[in-house]
C-alpha atoms as a PDB file:
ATOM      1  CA  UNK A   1    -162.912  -6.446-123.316  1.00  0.00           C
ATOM      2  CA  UNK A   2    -165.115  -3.502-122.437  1.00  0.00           C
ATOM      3  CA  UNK A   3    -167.107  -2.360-125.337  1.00  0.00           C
ATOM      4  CA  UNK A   4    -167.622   1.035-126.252  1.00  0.00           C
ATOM      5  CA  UNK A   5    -171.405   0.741-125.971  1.00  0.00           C
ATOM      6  CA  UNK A   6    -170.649  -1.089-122.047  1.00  0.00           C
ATOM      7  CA  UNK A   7    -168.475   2.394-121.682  1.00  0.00           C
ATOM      8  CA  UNK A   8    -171.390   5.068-122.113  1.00  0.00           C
ATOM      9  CA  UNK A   9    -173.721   3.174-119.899  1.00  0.00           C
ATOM     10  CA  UNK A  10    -171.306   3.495-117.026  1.00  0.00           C
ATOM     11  CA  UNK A  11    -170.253   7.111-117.779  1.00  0.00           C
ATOM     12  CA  UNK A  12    -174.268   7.420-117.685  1.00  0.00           C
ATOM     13  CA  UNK A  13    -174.403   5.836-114.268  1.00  0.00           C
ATOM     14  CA  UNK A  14    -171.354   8.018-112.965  1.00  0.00           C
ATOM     15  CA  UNK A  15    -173.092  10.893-114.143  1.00  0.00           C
ATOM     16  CA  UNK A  16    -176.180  10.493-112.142  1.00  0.00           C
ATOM     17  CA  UNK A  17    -174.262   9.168-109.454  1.00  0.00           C
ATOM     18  CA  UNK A  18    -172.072  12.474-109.050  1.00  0.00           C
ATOM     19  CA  UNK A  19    -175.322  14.235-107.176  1.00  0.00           C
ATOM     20  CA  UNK A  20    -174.599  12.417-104.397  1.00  0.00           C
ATOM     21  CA  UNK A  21    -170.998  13.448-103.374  1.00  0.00           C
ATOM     22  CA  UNK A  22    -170.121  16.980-102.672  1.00  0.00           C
ATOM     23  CA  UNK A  23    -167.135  17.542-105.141  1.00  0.00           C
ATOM     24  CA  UNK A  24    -165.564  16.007-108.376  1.00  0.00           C
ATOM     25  CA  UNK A  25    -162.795  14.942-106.422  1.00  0.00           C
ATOM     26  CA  UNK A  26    -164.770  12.996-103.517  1.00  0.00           C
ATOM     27  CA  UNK A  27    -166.617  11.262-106.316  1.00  0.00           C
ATOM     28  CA  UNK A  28    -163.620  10.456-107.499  1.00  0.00           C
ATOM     29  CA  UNK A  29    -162.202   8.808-104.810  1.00  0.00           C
ATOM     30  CA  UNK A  30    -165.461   7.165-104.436  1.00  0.00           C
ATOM     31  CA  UNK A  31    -164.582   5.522-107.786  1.00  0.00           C
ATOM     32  CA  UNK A  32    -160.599   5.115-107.088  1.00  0.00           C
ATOM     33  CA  UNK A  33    -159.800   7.283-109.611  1.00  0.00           C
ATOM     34  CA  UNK A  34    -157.552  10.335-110.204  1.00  0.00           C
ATOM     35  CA  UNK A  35    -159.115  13.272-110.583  1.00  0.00           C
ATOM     36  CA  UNK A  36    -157.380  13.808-113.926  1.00  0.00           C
ATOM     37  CA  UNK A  37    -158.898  10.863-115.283  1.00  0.00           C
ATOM     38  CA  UNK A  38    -162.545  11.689-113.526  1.00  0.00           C
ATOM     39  CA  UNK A  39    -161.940  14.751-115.499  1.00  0.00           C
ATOM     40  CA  UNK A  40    -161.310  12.801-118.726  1.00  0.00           C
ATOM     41  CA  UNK A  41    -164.134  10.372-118.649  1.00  0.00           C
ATOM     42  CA  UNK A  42    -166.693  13.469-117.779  1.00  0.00           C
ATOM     43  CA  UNK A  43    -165.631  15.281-120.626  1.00  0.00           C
ATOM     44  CA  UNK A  44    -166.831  12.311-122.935  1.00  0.00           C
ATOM     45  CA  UNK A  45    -162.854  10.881-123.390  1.00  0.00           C
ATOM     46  CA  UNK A  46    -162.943   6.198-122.883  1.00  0.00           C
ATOM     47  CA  UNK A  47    -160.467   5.587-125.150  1.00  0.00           C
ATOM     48  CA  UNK A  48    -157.640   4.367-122.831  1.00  0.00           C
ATOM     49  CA  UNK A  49    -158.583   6.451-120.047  1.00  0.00           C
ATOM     50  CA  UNK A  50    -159.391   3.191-117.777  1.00  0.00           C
ATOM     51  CA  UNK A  51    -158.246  -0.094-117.874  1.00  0.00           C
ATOM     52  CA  UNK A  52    -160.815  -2.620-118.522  1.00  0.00           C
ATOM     53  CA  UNK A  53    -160.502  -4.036-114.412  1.00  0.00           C
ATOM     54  CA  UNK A  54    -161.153  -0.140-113.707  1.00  0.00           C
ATOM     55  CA  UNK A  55    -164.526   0.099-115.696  1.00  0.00           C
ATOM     56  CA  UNK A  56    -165.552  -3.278-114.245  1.00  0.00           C
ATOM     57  CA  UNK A  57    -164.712  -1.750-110.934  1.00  0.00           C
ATOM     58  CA  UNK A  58    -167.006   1.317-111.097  1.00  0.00           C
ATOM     59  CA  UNK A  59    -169.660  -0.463-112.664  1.00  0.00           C
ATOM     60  CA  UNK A  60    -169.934  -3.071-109.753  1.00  0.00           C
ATOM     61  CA  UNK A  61    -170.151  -0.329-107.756  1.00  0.00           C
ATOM     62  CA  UNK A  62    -172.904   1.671-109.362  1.00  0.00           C
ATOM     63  CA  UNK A  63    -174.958  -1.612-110.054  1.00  0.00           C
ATOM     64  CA  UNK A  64    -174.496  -1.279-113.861  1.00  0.00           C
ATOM     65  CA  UNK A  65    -175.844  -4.296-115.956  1.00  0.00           C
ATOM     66  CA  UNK A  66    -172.759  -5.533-118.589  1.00  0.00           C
ATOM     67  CA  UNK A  67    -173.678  -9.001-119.147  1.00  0.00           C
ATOM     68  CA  UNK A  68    -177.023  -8.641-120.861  1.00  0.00           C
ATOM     69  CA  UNK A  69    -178.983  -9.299-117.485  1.00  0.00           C
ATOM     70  CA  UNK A  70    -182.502  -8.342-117.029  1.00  0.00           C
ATOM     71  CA  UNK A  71    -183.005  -4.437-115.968  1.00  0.00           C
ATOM     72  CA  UNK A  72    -184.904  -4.691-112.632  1.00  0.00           C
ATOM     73  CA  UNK A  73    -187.548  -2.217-111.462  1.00  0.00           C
ATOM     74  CA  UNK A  74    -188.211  -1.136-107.832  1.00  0.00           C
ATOM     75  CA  UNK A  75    -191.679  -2.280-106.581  1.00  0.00           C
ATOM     76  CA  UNK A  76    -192.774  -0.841-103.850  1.00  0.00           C
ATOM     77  CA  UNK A  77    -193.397  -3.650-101.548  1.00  0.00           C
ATOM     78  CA  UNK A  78    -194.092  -3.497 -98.100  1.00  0.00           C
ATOM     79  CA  UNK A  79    -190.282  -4.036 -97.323  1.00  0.00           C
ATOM     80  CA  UNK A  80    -189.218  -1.641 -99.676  1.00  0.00           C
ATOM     81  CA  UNK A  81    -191.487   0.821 -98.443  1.00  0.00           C
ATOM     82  CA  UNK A  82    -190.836   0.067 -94.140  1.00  0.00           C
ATOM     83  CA  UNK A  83    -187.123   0.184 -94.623  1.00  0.00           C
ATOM     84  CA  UNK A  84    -186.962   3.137 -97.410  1.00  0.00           C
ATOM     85  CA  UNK A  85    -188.742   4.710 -94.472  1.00  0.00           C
ATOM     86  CA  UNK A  86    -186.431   3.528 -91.665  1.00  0.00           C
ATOM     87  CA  UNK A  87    -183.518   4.873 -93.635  1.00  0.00           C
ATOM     88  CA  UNK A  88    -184.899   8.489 -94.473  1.00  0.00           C
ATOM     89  CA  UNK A  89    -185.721   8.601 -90.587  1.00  0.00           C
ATOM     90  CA  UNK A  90    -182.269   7.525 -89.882  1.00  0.00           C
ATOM     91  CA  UNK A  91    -180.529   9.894 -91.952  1.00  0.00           C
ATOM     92  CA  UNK A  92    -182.762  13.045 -90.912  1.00  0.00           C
ATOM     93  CA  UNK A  93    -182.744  12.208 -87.415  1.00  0.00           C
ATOM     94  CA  UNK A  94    -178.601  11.023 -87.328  1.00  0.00           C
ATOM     95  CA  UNK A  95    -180.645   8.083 -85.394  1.00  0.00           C
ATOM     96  CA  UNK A  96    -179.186   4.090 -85.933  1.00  0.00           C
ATOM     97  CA  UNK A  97    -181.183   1.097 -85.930  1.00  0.00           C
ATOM     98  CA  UNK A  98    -180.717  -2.517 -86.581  1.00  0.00           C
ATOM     99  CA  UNK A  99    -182.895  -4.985 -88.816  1.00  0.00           C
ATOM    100  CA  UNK A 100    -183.211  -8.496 -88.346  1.00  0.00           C
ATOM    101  CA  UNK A 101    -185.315 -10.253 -90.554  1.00  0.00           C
ATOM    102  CA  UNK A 102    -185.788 -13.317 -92.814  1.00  0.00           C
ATOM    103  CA  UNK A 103    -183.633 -13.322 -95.938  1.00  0.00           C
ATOM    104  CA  UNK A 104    -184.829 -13.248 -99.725  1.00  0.00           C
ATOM    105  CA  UNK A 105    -187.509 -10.325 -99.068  1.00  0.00           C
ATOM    106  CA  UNK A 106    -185.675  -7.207-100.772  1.00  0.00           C
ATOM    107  CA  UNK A 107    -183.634  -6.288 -97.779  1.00  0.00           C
ATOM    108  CA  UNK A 108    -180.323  -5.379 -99.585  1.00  0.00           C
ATOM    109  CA  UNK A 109    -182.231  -4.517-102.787  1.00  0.00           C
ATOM    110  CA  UNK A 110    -183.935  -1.832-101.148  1.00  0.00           C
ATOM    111  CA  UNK A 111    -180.896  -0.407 -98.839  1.00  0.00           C
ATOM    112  CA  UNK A 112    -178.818  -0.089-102.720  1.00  0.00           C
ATOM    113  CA  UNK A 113    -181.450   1.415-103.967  1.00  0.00           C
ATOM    114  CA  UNK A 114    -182.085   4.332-101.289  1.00  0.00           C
ATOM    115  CA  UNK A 115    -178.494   4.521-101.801  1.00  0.00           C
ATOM    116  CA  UNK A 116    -178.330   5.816-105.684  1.00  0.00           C
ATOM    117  CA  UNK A 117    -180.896   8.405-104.643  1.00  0.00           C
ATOM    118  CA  UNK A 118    -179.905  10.123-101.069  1.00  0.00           C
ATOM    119  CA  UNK A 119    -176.728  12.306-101.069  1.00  0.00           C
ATOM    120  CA  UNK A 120    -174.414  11.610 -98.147  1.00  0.00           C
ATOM    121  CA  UNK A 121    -175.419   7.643 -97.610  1.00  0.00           C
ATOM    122  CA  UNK A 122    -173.148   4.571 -98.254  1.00  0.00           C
ATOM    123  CA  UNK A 123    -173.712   0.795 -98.661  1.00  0.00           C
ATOM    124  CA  UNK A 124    -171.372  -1.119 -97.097  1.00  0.00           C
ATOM    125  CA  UNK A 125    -171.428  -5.228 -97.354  1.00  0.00           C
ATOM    126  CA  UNK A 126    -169.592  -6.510 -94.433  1.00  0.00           C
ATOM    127  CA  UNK A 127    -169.738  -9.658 -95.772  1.00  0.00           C
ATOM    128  CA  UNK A 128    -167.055  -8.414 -98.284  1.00  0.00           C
ATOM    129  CA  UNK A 129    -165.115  -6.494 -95.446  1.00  0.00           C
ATOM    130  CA  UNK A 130    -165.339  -8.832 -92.120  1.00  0.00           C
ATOM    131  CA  UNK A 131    -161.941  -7.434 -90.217  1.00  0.00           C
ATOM    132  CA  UNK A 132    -161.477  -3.536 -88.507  1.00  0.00           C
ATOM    133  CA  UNK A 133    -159.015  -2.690 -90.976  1.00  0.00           C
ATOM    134  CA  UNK A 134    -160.979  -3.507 -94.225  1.00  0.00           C
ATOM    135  CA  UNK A 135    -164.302  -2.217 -92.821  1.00  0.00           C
ATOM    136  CA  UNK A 136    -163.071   1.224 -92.066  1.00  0.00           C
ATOM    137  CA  UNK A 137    -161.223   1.601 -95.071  1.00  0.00           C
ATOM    138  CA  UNK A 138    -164.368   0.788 -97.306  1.00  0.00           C
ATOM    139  CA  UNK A 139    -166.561   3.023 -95.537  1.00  0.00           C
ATOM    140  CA  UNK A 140    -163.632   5.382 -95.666  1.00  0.00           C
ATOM    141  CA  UNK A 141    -163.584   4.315 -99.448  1.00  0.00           C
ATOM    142  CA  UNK A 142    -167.197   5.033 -99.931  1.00  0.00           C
ATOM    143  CA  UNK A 143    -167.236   9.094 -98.787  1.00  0.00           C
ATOM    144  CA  UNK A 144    -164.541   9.554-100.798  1.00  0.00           C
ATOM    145  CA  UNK A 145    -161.704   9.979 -98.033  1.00  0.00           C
ATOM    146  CA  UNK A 146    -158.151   8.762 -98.436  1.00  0.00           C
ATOM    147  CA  UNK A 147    -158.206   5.019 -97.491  1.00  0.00           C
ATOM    148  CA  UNK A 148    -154.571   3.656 -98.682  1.00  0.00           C
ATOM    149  CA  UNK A 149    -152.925   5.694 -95.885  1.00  0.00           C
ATOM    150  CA  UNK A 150    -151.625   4.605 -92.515  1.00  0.00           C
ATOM    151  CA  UNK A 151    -155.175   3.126 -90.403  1.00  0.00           C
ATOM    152  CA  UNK A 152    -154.813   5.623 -87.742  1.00  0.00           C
ATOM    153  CA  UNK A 153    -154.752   8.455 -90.035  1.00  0.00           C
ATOM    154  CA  UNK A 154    -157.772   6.905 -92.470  1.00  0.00           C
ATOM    155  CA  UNK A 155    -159.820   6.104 -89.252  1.00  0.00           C
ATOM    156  CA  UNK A 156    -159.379   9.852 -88.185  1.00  0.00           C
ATOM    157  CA  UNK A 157    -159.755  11.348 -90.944  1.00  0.00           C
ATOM    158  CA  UNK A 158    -163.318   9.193 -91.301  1.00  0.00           C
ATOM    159  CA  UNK A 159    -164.361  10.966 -88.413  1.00  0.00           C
ATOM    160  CA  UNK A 160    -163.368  14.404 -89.500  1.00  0.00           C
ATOM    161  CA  UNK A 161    -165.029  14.197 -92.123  1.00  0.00           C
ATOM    162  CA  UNK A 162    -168.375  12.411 -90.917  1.00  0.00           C
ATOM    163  CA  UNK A 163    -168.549  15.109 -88.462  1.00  0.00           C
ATOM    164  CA  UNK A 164    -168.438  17.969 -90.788  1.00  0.00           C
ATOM    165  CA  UNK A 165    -171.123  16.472 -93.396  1.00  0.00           C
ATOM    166  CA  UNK A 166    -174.863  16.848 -93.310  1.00  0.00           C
ATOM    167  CA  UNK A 167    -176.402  13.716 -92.068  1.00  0.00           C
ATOM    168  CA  UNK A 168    -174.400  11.252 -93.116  1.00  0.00           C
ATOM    169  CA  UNK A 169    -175.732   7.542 -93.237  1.00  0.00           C
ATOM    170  CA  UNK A 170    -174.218   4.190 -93.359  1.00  0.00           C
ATOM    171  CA  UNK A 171    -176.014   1.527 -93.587  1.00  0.00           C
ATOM    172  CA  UNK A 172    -174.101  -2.064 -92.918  1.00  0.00           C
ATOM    173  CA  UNK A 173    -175.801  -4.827 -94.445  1.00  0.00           C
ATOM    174  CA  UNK A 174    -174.768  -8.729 -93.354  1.00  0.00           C
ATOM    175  CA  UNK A 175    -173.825  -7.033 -90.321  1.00  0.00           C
ATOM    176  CA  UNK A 176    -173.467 -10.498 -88.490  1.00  0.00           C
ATOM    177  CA  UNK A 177    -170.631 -11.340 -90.849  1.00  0.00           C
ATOM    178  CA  UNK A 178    -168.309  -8.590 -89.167  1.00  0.00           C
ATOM    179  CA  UNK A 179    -165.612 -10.150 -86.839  1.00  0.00           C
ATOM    180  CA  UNK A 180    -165.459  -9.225 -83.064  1.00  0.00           C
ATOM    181  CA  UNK A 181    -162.938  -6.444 -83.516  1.00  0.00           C
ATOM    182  CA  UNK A 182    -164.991  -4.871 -85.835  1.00  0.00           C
ATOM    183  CA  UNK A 183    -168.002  -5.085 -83.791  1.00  0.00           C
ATOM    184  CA  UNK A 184    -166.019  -2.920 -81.615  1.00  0.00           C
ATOM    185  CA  UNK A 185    -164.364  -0.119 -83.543  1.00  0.00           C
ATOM    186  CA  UNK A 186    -168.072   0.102 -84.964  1.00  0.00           C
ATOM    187  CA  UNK A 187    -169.040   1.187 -81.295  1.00  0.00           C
ATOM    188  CA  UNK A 188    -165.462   3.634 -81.356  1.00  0.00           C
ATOM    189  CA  UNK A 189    -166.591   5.281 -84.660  1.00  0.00           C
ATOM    190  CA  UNK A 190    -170.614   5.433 -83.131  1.00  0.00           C
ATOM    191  CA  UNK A 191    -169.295   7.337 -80.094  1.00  0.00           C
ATOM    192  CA  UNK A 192    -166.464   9.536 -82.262  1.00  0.00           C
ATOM    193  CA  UNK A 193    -169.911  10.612 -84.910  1.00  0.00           C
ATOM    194  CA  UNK A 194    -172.349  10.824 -81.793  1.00  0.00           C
ATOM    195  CA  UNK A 195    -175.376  13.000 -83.643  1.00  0.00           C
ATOM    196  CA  UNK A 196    -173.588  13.808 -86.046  1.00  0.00           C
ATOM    197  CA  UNK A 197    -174.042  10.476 -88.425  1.00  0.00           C
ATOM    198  CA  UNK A 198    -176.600   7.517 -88.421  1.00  0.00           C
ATOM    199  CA  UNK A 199    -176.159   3.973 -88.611  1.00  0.00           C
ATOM    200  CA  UNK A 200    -178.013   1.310 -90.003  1.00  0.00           C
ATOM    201  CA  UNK A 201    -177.543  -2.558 -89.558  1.00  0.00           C
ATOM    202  CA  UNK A 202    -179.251  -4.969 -91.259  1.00  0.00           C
ATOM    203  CA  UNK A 203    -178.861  -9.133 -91.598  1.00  0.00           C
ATOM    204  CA  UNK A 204    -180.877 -11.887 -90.813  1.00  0.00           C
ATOM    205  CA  UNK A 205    -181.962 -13.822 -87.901  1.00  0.00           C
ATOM    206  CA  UNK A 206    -178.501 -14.916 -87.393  1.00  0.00           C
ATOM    207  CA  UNK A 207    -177.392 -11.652 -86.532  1.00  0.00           C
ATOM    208  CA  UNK A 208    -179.885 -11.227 -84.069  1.00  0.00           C
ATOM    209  CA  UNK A 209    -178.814 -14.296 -82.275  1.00  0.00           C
ATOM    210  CA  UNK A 210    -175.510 -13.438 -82.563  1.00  0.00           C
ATOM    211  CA  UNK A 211    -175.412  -9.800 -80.945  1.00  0.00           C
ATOM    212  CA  UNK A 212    -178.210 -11.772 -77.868  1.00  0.00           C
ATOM    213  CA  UNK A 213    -175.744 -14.564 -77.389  1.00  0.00           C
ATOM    214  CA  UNK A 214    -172.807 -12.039 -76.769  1.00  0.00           C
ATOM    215  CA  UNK A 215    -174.707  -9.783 -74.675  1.00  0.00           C
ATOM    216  CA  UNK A 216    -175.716 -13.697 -72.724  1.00  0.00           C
ATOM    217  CA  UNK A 217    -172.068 -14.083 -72.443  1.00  0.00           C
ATOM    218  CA  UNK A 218    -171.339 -10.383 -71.290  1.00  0.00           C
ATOM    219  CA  UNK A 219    -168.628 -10.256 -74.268  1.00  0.00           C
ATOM    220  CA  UNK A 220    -167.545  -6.413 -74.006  1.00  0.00           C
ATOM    221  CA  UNK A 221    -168.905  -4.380 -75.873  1.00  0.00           C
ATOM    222  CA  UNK A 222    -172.452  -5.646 -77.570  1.00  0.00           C
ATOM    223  CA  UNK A 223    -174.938  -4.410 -75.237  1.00  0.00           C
ATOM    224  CA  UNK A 224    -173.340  -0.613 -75.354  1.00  0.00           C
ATOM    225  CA  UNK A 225    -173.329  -1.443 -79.121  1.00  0.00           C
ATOM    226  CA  UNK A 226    -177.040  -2.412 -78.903  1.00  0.00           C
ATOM    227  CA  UNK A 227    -178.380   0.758 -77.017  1.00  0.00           C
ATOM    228  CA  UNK A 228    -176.613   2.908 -79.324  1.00  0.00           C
ATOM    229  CA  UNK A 229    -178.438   1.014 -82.211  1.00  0.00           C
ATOM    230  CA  UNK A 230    -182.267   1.667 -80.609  1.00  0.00           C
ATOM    231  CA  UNK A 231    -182.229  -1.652 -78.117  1.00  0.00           C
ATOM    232  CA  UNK A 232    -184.270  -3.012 -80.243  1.00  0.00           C
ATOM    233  CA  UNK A 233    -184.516  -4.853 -83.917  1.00  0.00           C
ATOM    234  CA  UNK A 234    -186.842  -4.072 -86.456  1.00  0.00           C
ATOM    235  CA  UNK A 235    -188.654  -6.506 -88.654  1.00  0.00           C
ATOM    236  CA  UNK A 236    -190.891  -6.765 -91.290  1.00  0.00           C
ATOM    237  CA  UNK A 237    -192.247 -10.008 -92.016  1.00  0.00           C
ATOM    238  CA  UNK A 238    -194.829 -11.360 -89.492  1.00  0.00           C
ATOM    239  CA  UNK A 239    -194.324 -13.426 -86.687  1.00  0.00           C
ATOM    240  CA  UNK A 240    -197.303 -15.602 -87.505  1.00  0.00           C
ATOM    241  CA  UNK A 241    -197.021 -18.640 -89.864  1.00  0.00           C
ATOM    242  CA  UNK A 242    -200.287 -17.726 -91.936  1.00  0.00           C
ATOM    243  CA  UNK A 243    -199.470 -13.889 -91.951  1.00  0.00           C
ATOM    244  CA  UNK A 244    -196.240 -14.272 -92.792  1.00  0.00           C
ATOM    245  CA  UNK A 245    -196.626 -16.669 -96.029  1.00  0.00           C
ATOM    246  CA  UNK A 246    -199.948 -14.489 -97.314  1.00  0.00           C
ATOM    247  CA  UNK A 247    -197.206 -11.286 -96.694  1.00  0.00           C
ATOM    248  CA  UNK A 248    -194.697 -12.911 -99.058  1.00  0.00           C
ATOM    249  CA  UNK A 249    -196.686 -13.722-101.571  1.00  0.00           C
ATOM    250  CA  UNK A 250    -197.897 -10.286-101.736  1.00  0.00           C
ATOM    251  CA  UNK A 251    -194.623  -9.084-102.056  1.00  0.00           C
ATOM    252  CA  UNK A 252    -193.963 -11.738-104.935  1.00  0.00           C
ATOM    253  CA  UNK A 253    -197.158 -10.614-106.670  1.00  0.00           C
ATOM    254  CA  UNK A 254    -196.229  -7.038-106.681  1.00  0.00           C
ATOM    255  CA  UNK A 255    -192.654  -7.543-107.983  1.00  0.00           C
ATOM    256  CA  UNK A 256    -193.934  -9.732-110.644  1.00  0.00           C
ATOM    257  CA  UNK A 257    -196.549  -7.164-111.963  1.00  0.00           C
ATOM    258  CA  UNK A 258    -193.609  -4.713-112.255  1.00  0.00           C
ATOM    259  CA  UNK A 259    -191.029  -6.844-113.643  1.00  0.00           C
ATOM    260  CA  UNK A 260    -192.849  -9.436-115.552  1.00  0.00           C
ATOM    261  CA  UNK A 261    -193.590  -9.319-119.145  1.00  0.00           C
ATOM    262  CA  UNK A 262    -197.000  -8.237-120.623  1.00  0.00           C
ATOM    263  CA  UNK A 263    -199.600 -11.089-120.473  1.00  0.00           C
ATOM    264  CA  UNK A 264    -197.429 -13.384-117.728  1.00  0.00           C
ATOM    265  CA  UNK A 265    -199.505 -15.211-115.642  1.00  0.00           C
ATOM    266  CA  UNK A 266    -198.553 -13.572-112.410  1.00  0.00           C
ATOM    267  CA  UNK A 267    -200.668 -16.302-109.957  1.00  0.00           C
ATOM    268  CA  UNK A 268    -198.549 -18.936-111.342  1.00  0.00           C
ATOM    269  CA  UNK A 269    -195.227 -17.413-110.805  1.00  0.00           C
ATOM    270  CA  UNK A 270    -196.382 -16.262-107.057  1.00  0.00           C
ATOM    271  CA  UNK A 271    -197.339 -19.781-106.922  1.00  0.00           C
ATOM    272  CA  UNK A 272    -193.722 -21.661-108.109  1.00  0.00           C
ATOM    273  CA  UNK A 273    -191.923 -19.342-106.005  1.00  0.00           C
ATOM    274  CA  UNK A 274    -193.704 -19.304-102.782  1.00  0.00           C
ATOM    275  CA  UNK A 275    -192.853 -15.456-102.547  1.00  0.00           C
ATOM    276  CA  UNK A 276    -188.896 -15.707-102.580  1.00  0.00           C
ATOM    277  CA  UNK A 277    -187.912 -12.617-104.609  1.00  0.00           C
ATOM    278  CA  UNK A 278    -184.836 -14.291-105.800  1.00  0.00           C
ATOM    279  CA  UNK A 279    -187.244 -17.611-107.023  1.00  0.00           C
ATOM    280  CA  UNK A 280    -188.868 -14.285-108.911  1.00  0.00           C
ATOM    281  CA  UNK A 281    -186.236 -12.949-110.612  1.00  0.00           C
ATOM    282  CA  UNK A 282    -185.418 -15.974-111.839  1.00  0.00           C
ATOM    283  CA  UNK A 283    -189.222 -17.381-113.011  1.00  0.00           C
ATOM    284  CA  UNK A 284    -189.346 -13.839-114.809  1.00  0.00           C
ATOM    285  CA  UNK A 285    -185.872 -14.076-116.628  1.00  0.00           C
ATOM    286  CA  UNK A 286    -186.664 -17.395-117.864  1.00  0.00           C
ATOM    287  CA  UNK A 287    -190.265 -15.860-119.727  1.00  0.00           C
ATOM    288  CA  UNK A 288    -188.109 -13.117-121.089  1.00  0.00           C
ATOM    289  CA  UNK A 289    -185.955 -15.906-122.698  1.00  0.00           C
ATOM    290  CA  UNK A 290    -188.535 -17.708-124.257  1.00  0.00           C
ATOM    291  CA  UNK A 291    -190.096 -14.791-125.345  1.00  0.00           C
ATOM    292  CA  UNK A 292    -187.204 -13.838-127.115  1.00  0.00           C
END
C-alpha cells in the first residue's frame, strides 16, 4: 500500500521532472498516464487517482526512494565528470559515441543523473529491452510518443518526432545486452535521425568485444554501426594496473566524503572496498544503521 506521505514525494519528483518534456501531455505519456489523470495528480488530487502498481511505476522511473533507502548524493568523480561531459557534447553537437569501460565506477549512475537535469534526453536500459520491438517502443515510451500502436507506425512516428525536437539524446546503457536485430534497427533509426539526434552507448568490456568480434566475422551491419558511433570507444579508467587502482580509490574517497556520515573514517572504507562504488554504498549504509 502506497502511503500518502510515499504519494507527495513522487508528485514532488513529477513536478521537477515536467521541465524536461515539452507539454503536459508528452510528460504524460512519459509516465503512461492519461492526461486527465496527469491533470488530477498536478492539481494536488492522490486519492484514487492511481493504482498503487501505477505510483510504483512512475516512481521507478523517476528514481524515487520508497523503501527507506539511503538518499545518495552526486560526487563529482572523475567518471561523473568525463561522461557528464561526453553527454552535453553529444547532445549539443547531435554527435554519438560509445563507452566501454570497467563496471562498478558510476557509469549508469552518472548517465540517470544527466538525465533528470537535460530536457530532451532519455535513459534507456537495454538490458530490460533486448529485442527490436521492445527497444523502440521504450525509447518511443520515453519522449512521450504513442508506443501501444502497430510497430511500423510507433517506429515512424519515433522518427517524426526525433527529427522535429531540439537535440534530442539517447543514451543506451548495457548496450551489449541488445540482440542482433536490434543492433540493426539501431543503425535504421541512426540513419532516419542523421544530425538531427545523438546517441550514446555505454557497457562494459564485453560490449566492446562483442561489436570487434562481429565486425571480425563481417556480421552485417556493426562496422557501419561503429563509424556512425565515432570508430572509436571511450574510457575512463586507466589502462595501467597501478593507475588504474590509485584512480578508483580516488573515486571511492570522493563518494565517501559526500555520502558518508560526519566523523566516518573515510581511509578505512576506501580501504574495505578497494574503490567499488557499489562496495561504498553499501560500507556507508551499514554506518548509517548503526548510527541510528
Amino acid at each position: 500500500m502506497i502511503t500518502e506521505a510515499q504519494k507527495q514525494k513522487i508528485l514532488a519528483a513529477i513536478a521537477a521532472n515536467r521541465a524536461n518534456y515539452p507539454s503536459d501531455a508528452k510528460h504524460a505519456a512519459s509516465l503512461a498516464i492519461s492526461t486527465s489523470v496527469y491533470s488530477a495528480i498536478k492539481n494536488g488530487q492522490t486519492d484514487k487517482a492511481l493504482s498503487d502498481a501505477n505510483w510504483i511505476s512512475i516512481a521507478r522511473k523517476l528514481g524515487v526512494n520508497l523503501r527507506g533507502e539511503m538518499e545518495w548524493k552526486a560526487a563529482k568523480t572523475p567518471t561523473f565528470e568525463y561522461i557528464t561531459a561526453q553527454l552535453e557534447f553529444s547532445q549539443q553537437s547531435s554527435l554519438s559515441g560509445i563507452l566501454c569501460d570497467m563496471p562498478n565506477i558510476g557509469k549508469t549512475f552518472t548517465a540517470r543523473y544527466y538525465v533528470q537535469s537535460h530536457k530532451n534526453a532519455v535513459y534507456i536500459d537495454c538490458s530490460q529491452v533486448k529485442t527490436k520491438l521492445k527497444l523502440v517502443r521504450k525509447i518511443a515510451a520515453e519522449f512521450g510518443v504513442d508506443s501501444k500502436g502497430k510497430y511500423s507506425d510507433v517506429y515512424e512516428d519515433l522518427v517524426y518526432y526525433l527529427r522535429s525536437m531540439e537535440t534530442p539524446l539517447i543514451i543506451l546503457d548495457e548496450a551489449g545486452d541488445l540482440q542482433y536485430e536490434a543492433f540493426l534497427e539501431l543503425k535504421a533509426l541512426w540513419n532516419a535521425t542523421e544530425r538531427c539526434c545523438a546517441w550514446y552507448m555505454m557497457g562494459a568490456d564485453g560490449l566492446k568485444e562483442k561489436i570487434n568480434r562481429s565486425i571480425e566475422c563481417k556480421k552485417v551491419g556493426y562496422t557501419e554501426m561503429l563509424s556512425r558511433y565515432g570508430d572509436r570507444y571511450s574510457k575512463v579508467t586507466p589502462d595501467d594496473g597501478k593507475e588504474r587502482e590509485q584512480f578508483l580509490n580516488n573515486q571511492a574517497r570522493i563518494v565517501a566524503k559526500v555520502n558518508a556520515p560526519a566523523g566516518a573514517d573515510i581511509a578505512q572504507i576506501v580501504r574495505k572496498t578497494c574503490g567499488g562504488l557499489r562496495r561504498v554504498y553499501t560500507e556507508i549504509e551499514k554506518l548509517k544503521m548503526t548510527a541510528e
